[in-house]
Protein backbone atom coordinates (compact mmCIF):
# COMPACT_ATOMS: atom_id res chain seq x y z
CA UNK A 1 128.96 55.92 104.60
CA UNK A 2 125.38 55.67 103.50
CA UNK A 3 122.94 53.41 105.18
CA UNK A 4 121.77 49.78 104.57
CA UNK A 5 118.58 50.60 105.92
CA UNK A 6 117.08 52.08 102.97
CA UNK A 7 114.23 50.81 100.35
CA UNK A 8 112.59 52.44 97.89
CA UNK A 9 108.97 53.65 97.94
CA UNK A 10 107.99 53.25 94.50
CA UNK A 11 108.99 49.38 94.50
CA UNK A 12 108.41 48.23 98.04
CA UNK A 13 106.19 51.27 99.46
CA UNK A 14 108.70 51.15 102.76
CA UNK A 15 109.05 54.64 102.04
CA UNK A 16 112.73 54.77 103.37
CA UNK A 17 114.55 57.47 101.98
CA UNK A 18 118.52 57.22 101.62
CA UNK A 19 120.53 54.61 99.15
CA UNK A 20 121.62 51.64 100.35
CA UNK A 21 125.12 50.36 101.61
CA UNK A 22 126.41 48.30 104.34
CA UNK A 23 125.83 50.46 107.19
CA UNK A 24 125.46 54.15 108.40
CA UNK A 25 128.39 55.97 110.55
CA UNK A 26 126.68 57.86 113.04
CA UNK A 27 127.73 60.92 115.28
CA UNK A 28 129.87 59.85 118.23
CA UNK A 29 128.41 59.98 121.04
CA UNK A 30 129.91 62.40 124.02
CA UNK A 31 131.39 60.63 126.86
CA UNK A 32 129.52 60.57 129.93
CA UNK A 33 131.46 60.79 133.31
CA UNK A 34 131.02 57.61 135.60
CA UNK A 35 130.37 54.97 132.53
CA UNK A 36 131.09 51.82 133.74
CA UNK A 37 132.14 48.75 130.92
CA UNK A 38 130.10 46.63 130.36
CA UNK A 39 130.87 42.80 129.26
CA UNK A 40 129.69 41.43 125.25
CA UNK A 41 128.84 37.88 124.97
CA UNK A 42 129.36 36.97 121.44
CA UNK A 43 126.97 33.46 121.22
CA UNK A 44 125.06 31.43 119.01
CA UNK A 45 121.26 30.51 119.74
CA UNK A 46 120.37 27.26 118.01
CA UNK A 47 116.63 27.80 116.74
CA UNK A 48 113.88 25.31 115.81
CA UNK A 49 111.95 27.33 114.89
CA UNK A 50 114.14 28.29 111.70
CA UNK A 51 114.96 24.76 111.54
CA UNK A 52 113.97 23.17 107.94
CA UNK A 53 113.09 26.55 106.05
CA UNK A 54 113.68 25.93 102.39
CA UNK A 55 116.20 29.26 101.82
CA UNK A 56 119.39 27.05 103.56
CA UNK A 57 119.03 29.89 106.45
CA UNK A 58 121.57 28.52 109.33
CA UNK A 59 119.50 27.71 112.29
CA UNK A 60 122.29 28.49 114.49
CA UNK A 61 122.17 32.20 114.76
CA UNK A 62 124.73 34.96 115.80
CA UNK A 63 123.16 37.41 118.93
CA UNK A 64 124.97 39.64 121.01
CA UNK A 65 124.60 39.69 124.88
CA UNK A 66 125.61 42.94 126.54
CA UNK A 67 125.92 42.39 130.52
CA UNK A 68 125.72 45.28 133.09
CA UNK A 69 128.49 46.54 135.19
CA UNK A 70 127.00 44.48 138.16
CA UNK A 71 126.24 41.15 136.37
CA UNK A 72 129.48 39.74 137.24
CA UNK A 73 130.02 41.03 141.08
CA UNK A 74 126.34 40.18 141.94
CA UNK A 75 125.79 36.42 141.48
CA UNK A 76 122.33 36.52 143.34
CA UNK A 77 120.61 39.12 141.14
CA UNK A 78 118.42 39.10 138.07
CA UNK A 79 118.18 41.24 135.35
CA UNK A 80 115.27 42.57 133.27
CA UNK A 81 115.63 42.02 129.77
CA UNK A 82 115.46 44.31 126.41
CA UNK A 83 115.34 42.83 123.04
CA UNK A 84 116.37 45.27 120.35
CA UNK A 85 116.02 43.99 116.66
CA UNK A 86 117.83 45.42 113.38
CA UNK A 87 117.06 46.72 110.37
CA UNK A 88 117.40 45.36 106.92
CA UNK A 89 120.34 44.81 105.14
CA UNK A 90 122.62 44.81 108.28
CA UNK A 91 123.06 42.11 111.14
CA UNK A 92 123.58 42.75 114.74
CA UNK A 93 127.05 43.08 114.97
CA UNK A 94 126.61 45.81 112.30
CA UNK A 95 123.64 47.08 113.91
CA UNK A 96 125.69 47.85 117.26
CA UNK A 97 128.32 49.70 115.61
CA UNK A 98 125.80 52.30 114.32
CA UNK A 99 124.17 52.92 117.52
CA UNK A 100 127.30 52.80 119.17
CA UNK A 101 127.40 49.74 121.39
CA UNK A 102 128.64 49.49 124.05
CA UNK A 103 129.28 53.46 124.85
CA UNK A 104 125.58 53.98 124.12
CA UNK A 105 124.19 50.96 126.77
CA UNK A 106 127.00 52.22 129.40
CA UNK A 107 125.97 55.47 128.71
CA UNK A 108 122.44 55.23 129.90
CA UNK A 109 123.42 53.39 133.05
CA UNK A 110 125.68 56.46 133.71
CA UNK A 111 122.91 58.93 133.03
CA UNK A 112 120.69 56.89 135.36
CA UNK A 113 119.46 54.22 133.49
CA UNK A 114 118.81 51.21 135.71
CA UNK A 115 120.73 48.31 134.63
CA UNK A 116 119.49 45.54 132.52
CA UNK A 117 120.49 42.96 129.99
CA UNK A 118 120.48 43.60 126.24
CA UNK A 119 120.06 41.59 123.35
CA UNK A 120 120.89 41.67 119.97
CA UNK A 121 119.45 38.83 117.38
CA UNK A 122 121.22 38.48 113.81
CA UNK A 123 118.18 37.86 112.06
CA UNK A 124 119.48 38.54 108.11
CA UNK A 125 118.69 36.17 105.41
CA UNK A 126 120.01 35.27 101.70
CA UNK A 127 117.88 38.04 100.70
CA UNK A 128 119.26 40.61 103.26
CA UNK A 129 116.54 40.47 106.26
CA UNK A 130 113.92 37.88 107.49
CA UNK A 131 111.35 40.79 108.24
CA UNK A 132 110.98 38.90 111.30
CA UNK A 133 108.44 37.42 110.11
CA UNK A 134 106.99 33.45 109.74
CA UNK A 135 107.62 31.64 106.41
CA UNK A 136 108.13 28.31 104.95
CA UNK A 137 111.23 29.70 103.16
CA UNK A 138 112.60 31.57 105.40
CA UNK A 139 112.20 29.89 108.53
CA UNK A 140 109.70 31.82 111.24
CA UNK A 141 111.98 34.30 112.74
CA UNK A 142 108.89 35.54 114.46
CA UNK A 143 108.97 32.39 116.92
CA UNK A 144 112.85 32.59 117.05
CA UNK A 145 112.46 35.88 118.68
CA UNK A 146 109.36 35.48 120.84
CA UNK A 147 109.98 31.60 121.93
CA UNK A 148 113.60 30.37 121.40
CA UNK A 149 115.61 33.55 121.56
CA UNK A 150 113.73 34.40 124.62
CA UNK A 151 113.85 30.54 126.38
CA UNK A 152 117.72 30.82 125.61
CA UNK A 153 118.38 34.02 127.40
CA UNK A 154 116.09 33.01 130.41
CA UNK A 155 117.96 29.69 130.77
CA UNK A 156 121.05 30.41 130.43
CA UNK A 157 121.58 34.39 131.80
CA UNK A 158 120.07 35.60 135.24
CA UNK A 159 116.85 37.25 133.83
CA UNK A 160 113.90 37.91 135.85
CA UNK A 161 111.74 35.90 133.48
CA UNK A 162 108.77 37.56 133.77
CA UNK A 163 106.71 38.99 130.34
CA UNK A 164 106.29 42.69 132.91
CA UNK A 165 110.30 42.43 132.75
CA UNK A 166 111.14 41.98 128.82
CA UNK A 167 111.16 44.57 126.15
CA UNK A 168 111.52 44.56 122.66
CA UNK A 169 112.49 47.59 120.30
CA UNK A 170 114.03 47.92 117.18
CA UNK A 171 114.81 50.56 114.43
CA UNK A 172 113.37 50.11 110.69
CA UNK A 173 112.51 46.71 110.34
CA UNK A 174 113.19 46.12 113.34
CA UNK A 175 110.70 48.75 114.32
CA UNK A 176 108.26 46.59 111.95
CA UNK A 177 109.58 43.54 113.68
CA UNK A 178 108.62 45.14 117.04
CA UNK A 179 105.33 45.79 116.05
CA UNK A 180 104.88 42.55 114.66
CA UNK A 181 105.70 40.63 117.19
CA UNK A 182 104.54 42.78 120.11
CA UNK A 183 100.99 42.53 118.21
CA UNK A 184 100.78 38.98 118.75
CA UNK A 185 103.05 38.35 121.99
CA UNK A 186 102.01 40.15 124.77
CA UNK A 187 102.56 37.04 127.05
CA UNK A 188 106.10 37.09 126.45
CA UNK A 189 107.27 41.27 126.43
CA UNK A 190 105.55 44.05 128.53
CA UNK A 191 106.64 47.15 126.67
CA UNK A 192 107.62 48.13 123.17
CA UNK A 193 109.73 50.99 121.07
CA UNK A 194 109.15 51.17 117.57
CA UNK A 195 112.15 53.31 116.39
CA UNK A 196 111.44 53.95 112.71
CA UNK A 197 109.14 51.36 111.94
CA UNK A 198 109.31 50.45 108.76
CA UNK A 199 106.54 48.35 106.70
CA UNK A 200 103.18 49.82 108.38
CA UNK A 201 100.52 50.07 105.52
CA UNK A 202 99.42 47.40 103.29
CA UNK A 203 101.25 47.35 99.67
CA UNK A 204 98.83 48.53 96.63
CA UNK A 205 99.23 48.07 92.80
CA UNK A 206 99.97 51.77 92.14
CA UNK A 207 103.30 51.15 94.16
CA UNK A 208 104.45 48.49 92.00
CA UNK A 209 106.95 49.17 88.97
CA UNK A 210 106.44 46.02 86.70
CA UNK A 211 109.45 46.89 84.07
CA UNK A 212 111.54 47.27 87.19
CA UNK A 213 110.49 43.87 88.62
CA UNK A 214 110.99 41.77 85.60
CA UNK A 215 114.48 40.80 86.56
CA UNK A 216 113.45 39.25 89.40
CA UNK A 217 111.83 36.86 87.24
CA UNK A 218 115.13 35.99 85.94
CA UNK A 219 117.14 35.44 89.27
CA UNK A 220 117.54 31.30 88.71
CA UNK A 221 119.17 30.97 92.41
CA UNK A 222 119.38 31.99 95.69
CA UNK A 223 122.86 33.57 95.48
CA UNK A 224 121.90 35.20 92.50
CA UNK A 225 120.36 37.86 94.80
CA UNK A 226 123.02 38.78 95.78
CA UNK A 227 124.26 40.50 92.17
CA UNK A 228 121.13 42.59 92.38
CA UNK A 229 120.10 45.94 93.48
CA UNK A 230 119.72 46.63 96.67
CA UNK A 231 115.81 47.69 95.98
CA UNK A 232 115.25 44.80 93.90
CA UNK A 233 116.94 42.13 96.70
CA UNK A 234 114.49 43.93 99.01
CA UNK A 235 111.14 42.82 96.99
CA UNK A 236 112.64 39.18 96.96
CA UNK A 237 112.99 39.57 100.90
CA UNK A 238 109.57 40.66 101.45
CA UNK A 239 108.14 38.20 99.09
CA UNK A 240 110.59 35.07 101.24
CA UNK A 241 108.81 36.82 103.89
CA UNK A 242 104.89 37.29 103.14
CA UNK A 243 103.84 35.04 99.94
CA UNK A 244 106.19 31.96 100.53
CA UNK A 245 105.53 29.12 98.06
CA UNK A 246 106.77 25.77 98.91
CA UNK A 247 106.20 24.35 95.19
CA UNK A 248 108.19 27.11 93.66
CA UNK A 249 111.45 26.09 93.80
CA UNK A 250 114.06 27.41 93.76
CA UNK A 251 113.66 30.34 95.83
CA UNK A 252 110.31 29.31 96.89
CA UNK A 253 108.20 32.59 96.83
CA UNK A 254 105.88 34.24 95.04
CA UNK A 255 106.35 37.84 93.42
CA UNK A 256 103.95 40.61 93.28
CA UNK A 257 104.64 41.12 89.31
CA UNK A 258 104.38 37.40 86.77
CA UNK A 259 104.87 37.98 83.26
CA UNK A 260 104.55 41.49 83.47
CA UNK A 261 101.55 42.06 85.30
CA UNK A 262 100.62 42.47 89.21
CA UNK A 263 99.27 39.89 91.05
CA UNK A 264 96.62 41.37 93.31
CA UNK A 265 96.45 37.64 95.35
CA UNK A 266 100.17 38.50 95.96
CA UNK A 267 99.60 42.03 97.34
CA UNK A 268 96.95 40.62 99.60
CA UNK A 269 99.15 38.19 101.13
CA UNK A 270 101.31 41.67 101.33
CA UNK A 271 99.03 43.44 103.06
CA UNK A 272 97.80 40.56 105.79
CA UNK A 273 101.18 41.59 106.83
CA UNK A 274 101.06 45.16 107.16
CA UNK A 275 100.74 46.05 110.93
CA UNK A 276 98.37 48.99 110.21
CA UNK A 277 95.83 46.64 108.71
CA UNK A 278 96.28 43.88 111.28
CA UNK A 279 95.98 46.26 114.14
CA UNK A 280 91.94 45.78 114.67
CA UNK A 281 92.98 42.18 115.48
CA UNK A 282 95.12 43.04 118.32
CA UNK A 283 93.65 45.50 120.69
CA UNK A 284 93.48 43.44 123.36
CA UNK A 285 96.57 42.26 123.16
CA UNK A 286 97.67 46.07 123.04
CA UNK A 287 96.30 46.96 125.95
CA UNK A 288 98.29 44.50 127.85
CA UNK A 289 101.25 46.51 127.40
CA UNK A 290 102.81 48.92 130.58
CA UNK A 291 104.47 51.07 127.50
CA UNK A 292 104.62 51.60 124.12
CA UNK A 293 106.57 54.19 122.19
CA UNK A 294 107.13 55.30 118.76
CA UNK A 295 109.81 57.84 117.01
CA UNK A 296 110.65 59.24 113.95
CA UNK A 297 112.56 61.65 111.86
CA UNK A 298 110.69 64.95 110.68
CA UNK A 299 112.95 64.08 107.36
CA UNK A 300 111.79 60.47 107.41
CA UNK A 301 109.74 59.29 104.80
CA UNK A 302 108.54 56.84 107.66
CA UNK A 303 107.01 59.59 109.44
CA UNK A 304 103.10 59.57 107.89
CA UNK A 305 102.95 56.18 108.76
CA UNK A 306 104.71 56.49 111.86
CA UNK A 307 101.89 58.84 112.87
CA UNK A 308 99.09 56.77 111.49
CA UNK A 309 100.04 54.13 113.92
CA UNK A 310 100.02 56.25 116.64
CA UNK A 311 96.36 57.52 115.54
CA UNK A 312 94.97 53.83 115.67
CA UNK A 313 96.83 53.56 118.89
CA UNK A 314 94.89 56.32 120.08
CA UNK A 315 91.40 55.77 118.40
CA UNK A 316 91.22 52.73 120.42
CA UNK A 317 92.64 54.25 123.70
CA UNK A 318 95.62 52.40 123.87
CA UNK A 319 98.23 54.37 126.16
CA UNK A 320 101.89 55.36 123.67
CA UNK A 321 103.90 58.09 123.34
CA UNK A 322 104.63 59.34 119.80
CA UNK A 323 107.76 61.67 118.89
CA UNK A 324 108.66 63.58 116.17
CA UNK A 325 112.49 64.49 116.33
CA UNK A 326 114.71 66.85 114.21
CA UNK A 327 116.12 64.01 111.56
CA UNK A 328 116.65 61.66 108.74
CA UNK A 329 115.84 57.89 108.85
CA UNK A 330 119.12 57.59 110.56
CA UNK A 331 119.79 60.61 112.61
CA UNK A 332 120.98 60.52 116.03
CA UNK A 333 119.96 56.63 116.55
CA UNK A 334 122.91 56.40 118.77
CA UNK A 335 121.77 59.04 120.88
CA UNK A 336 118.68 57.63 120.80
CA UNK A 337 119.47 54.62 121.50
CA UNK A 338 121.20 56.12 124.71
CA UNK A 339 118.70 58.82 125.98
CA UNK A 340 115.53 57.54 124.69
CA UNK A 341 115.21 53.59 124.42
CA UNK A 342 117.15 52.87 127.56
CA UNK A 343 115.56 54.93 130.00
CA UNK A 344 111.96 54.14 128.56
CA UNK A 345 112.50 50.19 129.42
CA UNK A 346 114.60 51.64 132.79
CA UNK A 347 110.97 53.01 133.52
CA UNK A 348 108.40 50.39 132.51
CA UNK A 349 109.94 47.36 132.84
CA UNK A 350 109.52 46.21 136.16
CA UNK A 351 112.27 44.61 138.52
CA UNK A 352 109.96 42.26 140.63
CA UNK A 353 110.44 39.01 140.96
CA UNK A 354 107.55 36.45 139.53
């Protein structure tokens, strides 16, 4: 099966390479001797901060809670925390099924891993994904993440609520996501992974295909996204996301193409959004972090900007690691997930009580 995680360069500039379906099978992942199960909460988080958006989106929203072996024979300890977001067009459940959850978490712990909790937000939209970012019309997944997600978890798992013993990651979007939010939250996480990030550079009028777009200016509804292309449903969930319009009802956005021609306020509001331009902003917070990491595939069309982030990373000093692996957008998350992501928070997330 071909991946959901894919846009198209030409119309969105995500520079994603593979069409787009529900969600990608990955390679299964090799047993490792000694995995213990671990127990999946199935939950829903209530969030005010999506409450009142103007797209409908359900404020009560579906996350996944993976427990360690030990949660359940331990009563007196606490856990430190990783927060790993999706990509677009999928939801959590989905998301776990391509990188293999739970074989891949018990996996890690198995291969030395120390044990943590891990979380899983649903955080898709009408339009297919939220960008986890902080709209009028979409509700501001940003603070659902950073604040209410996060207040949830610490009230009602044992966490070791501490910013030095949270992590966030995420793959594609969710690698955007990451970087979004870790830009601006370095009270509430102390490491990042960017796996894939999607959505780095600002958006520019040469990207933009105004014959292609001129349906959207048709689509009379909400549901009628849901009839389009999967490239096209991807412009209306970046424009939910980044030029939200509260007077233009009924989807309540604003597109990058009116009657034909680009709007260059639009593609401003665009780029504000684009973590490559809004990195000057955020050193300081950057330098808060104990970690950060980024990966890619060398068959990625992610991988230019996946490196340009890494360069601004460095320009200003800031401590990351940056790898280049043998892949697609999609290869070997699973493993990834397993031998990479795990261990990294196992390392820099610290298990010291506040």
């Amino acid at each position: 099966m071909k991946t959901g995680l894919a846009m198209s360069a030409a119309l969105l500039g995500l520079c994603l390479t593979a069409p787009a379906q529900a969600q990608v099978d990955t390679k299964k992942l090799a047993a490792v001797p000694g995995a213990r199960a671990v127990t999946v909460d199935r939950i829903k988080v209530r969030s005010a901060a999506i409450e009142g958006n103007l797209e409908g989106e359900s404020i009560d929203r579906d996350v996944l809670v993976v427990l360690p072996p030990g949660y359940a024979a331990n009563p007196t300890r606490r856990y430190r925390v990783l927060y790993a977001l999706h990509g677009y067009s999928i939801g959590a459940e989905q998301w776990t099924k391509e990188i293999q959850v739970p074989q891949a978490i018990e996996g890690a712990f198995a291969k030395g891993a120390g044990e943590m909790i891990v979380v899983f937000p649903d955080s898709k939209t009408v339009h297919n994904g939220s960008m986890y970012s902080s709209s009028v019309t979409t509700g501001d997944f940003e603070a659902f993440i950073a604040r209410d997600l996060v207040a949830y978890v610490d009230a009602n798992y044992r966490t070791i609520a501490d910013r030095r013993s949270r992590g966030l990651a995420g793959h594609s979007m969710g690698g955007y996501g990451t970087t979004r939010i870790g830009f601006k939250h370095p009270d509430v996480f102390g490491a990042l992974y960017m796996m894939s990030p999607c959505c780095l550079s600002p958006r520019n009028a040469a990207t933009i295909d105004p014959a292609a777009m001129a349906a959207l200016e048709n689509v009379k509804t909400p549901a009628d996204s849901a009839k389009l292309p999967f490239m096209l449903r991807a412009t209306l969930a970046s424009a939910a996301a980044w030029s939200p319009n509260p007077t233009r009802a009924p989807l309540y956005l604003d597109l990058p193409v009116k009657d034909g021609k680009v709007q260059p306020d639009v593609l401003a509001r665009w780029a504000a959004n684009a973590p490559l331009a809004m990195l000057d902003q955020y050193v300081g917070n950057l330098r808060r972090y104990a970690a950060i990491a980024i990966d890619v595939g060398d068959r990625d069309g992610l991988k230019d900007d996946a490196a340009k982030l890494h360069a601004a990373l460095d320009r200003y000093g800031i401590a990351n690691s940056f790898q280049i692996y043998s892949g697609d957008h999609v290869s070997h998350v699973a493993e990834r997930f397993q031998d990479h992501v795990m261990p990294f928070f196992s390392k820099h997330l610290t298990e010291t009580q506040p």
